[in-house]
Protein backbone atom coordinates (compact mmCIF):
# COMPACT_ATOMS: atom_id res chain seq x y z
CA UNK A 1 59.96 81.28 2.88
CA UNK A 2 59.11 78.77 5.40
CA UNK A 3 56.25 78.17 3.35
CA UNK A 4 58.52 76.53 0.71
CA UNK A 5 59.45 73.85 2.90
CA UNK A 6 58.79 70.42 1.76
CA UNK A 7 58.01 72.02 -1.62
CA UNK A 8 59.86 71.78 -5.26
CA UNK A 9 60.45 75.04 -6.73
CA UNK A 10 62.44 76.97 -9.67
CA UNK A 11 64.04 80.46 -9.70
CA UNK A 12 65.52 81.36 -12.72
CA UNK A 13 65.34 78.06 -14.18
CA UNK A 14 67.38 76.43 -11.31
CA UNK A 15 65.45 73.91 -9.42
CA UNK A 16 65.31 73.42 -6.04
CA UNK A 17 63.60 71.53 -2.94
CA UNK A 18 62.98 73.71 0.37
CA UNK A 19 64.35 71.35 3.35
CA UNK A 20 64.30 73.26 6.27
CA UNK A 21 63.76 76.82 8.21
CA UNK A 22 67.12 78.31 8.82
CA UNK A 23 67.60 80.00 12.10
CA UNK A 24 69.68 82.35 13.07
CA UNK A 25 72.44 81.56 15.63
CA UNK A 26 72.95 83.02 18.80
CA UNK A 27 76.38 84.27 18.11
CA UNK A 28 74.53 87.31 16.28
CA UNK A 29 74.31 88.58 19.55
CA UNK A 30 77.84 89.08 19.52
CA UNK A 31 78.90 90.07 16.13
CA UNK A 32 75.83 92.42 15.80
CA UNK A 33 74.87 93.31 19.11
CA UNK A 34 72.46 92.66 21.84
CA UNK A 35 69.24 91.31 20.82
CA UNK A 36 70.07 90.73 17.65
CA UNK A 37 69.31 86.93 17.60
CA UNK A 38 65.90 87.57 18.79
CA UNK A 39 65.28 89.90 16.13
CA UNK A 40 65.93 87.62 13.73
CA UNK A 41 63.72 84.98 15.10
CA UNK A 42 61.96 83.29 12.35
CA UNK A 43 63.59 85.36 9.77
CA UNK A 44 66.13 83.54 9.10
CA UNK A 45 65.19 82.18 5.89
CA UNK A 46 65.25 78.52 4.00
CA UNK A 47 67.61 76.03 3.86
CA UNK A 48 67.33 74.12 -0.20
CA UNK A 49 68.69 71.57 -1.91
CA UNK A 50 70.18 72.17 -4.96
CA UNK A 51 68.53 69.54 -7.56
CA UNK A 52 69.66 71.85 -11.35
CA UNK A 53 72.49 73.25 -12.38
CA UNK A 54 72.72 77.02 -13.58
CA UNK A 55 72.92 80.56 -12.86
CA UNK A 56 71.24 83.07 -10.46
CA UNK A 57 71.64 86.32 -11.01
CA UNK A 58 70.52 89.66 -9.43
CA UNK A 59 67.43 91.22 -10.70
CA UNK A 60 63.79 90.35 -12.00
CA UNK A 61 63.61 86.95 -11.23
CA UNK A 62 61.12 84.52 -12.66
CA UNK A 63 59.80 81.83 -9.79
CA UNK A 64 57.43 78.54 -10.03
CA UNK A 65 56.55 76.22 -7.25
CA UNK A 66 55.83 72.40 -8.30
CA UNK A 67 52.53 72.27 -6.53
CA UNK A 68 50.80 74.31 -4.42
CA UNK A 69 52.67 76.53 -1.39
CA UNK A 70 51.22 75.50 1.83
């Protein structure tokens, strides 16, 4: 996903920009157990802004990047 960042895209006809990598926090450590943060470690996924209104629902899901995915 961190591929997405910096990049317009659409999933299920709601648009949306990808911002930033979103990292776990260390309090995983805690409320899942030791280690669990570093686990996690770059697998936190993507932080997007919003820029459509509309629904997302489970399932097949249709997805389009506005350019190409570095």
């Amino acid at each position: 996903l961190n591929r997405l960042i910096g990049t317009e895209f659409e999933l299920q006809h709601v648009r949306f920009a990808g911002v930033e990598e979103c990292r776990p926090c260390e309090w995983m450590d805690s409320a899942f157990g030791p280690g669990a943060h570093a686990a996690l470690a770059g697998r936190g996924g993507l932080r997007a802004r919003i820029l459509s209104d509309g629904w997302l629902r489970r399932g097949p899901a249709e997805f389009r990047a506005q350019g190409p995915v570095a």
